[in-house]
Protein backbone atom coordinates (compact mmCIF):
# COMPACT_ATOMS: atom_id res chain seq x y z
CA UNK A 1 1.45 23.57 5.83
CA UNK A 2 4.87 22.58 4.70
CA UNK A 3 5.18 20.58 1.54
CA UNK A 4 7.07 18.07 3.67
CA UNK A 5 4.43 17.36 5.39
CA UNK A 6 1.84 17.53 3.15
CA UNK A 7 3.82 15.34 1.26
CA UNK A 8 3.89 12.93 4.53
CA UNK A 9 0.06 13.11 5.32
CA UNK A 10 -0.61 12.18 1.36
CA UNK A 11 1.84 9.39 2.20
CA UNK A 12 -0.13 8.35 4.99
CA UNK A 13 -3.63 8.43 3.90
CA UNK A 14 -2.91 6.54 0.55
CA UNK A 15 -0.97 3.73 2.53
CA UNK A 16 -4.39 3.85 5.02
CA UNK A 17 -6.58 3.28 2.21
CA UNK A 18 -4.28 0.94 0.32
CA UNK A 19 -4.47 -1.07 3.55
CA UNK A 20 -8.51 -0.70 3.64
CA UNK A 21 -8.85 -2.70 0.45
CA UNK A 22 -6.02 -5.23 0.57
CA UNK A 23 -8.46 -6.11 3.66
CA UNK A 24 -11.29 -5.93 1.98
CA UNK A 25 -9.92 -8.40 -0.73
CA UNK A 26 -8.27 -10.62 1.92
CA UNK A 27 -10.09 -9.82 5.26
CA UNK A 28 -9.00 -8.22 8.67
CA UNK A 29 -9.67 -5.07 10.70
CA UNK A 30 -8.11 -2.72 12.39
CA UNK A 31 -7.68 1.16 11.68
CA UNK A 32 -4.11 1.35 12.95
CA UNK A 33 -3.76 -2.33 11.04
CA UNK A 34 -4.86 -0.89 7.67
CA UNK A 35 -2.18 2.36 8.25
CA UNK A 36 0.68 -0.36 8.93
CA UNK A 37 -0.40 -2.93 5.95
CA UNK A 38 -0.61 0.18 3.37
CA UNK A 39 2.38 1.63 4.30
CA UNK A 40 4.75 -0.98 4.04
CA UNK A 41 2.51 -1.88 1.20
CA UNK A 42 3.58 1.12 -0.67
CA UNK A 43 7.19 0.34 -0.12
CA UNK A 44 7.06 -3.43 -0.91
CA UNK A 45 4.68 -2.93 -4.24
CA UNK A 46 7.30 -0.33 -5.30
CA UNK A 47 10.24 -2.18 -4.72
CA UNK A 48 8.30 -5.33 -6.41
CA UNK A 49 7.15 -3.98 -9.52
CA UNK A 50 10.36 -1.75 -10.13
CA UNK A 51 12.27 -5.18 -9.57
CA UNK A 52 9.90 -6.74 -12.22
CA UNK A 53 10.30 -3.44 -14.43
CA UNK A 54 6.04 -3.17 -14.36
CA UNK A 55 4.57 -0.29 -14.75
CA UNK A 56 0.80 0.10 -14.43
CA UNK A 57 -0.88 1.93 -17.43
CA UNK A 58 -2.67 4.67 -15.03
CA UNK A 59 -2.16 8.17 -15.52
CA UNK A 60 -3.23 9.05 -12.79
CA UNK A 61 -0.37 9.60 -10.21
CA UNK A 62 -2.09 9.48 -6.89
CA UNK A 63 -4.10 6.85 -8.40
CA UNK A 64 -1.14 4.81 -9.29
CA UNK A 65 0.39 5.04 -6.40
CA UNK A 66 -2.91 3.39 -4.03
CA UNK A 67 -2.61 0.59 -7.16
CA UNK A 68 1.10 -0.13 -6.35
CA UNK A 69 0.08 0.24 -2.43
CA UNK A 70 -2.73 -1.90 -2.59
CA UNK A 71 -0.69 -4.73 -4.54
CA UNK A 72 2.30 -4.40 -1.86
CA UNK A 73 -0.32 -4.53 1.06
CA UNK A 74 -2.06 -7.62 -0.55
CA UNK A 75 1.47 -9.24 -0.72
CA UNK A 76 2.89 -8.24 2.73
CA UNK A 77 -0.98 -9.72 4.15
CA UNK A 78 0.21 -12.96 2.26
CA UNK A 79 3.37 -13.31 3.38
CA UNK A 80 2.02 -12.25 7.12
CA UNK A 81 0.07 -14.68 7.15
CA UNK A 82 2.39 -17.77 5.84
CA UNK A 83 4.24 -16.81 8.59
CA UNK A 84 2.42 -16.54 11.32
CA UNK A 85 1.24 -20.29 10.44
């Protein structure tokens, strides 16, 4: 397997769990719902906490990363949901 794509499938599955617990915390369902949440969860909790210049006290890389993914998820459900109102 390519590193490329390793790299990609890593990407994937964090952003699919990410998007498992924001709906946990906040509720919803969906397989393909949890992929879409956690991926652009990834991107916005980046983008957030590097605009707030936070960075989470985990050592743990991969760890860090579902943290960051998780908090972007939980904000994109937010916002989602304002919305859609």
């Amino acid at each position: 397997m390519s590193p490329e794509l390793q790299s990609l499938l890593i990407f994937l599955l964090t952003g699919l769990v990410a998007g498992w617990i924001a709906s946990l915390i906040l509720g919803g369902k969906g397989l393909l719902r949890h992929l879409i949440t956690g991926v652009i969860g990834a991107l916005v909790g980046g983008y957030l906490l590097k605009l707030a210049h936070v960075t989470l006290p985990i050592e743990n890389s991969w760890v860090n990363d579902l943290a960051t993914a998780v908090i972007g998820a939980i904000v994109v459900i937010v916002v989602a949901r304002i919305i859609a109102r």
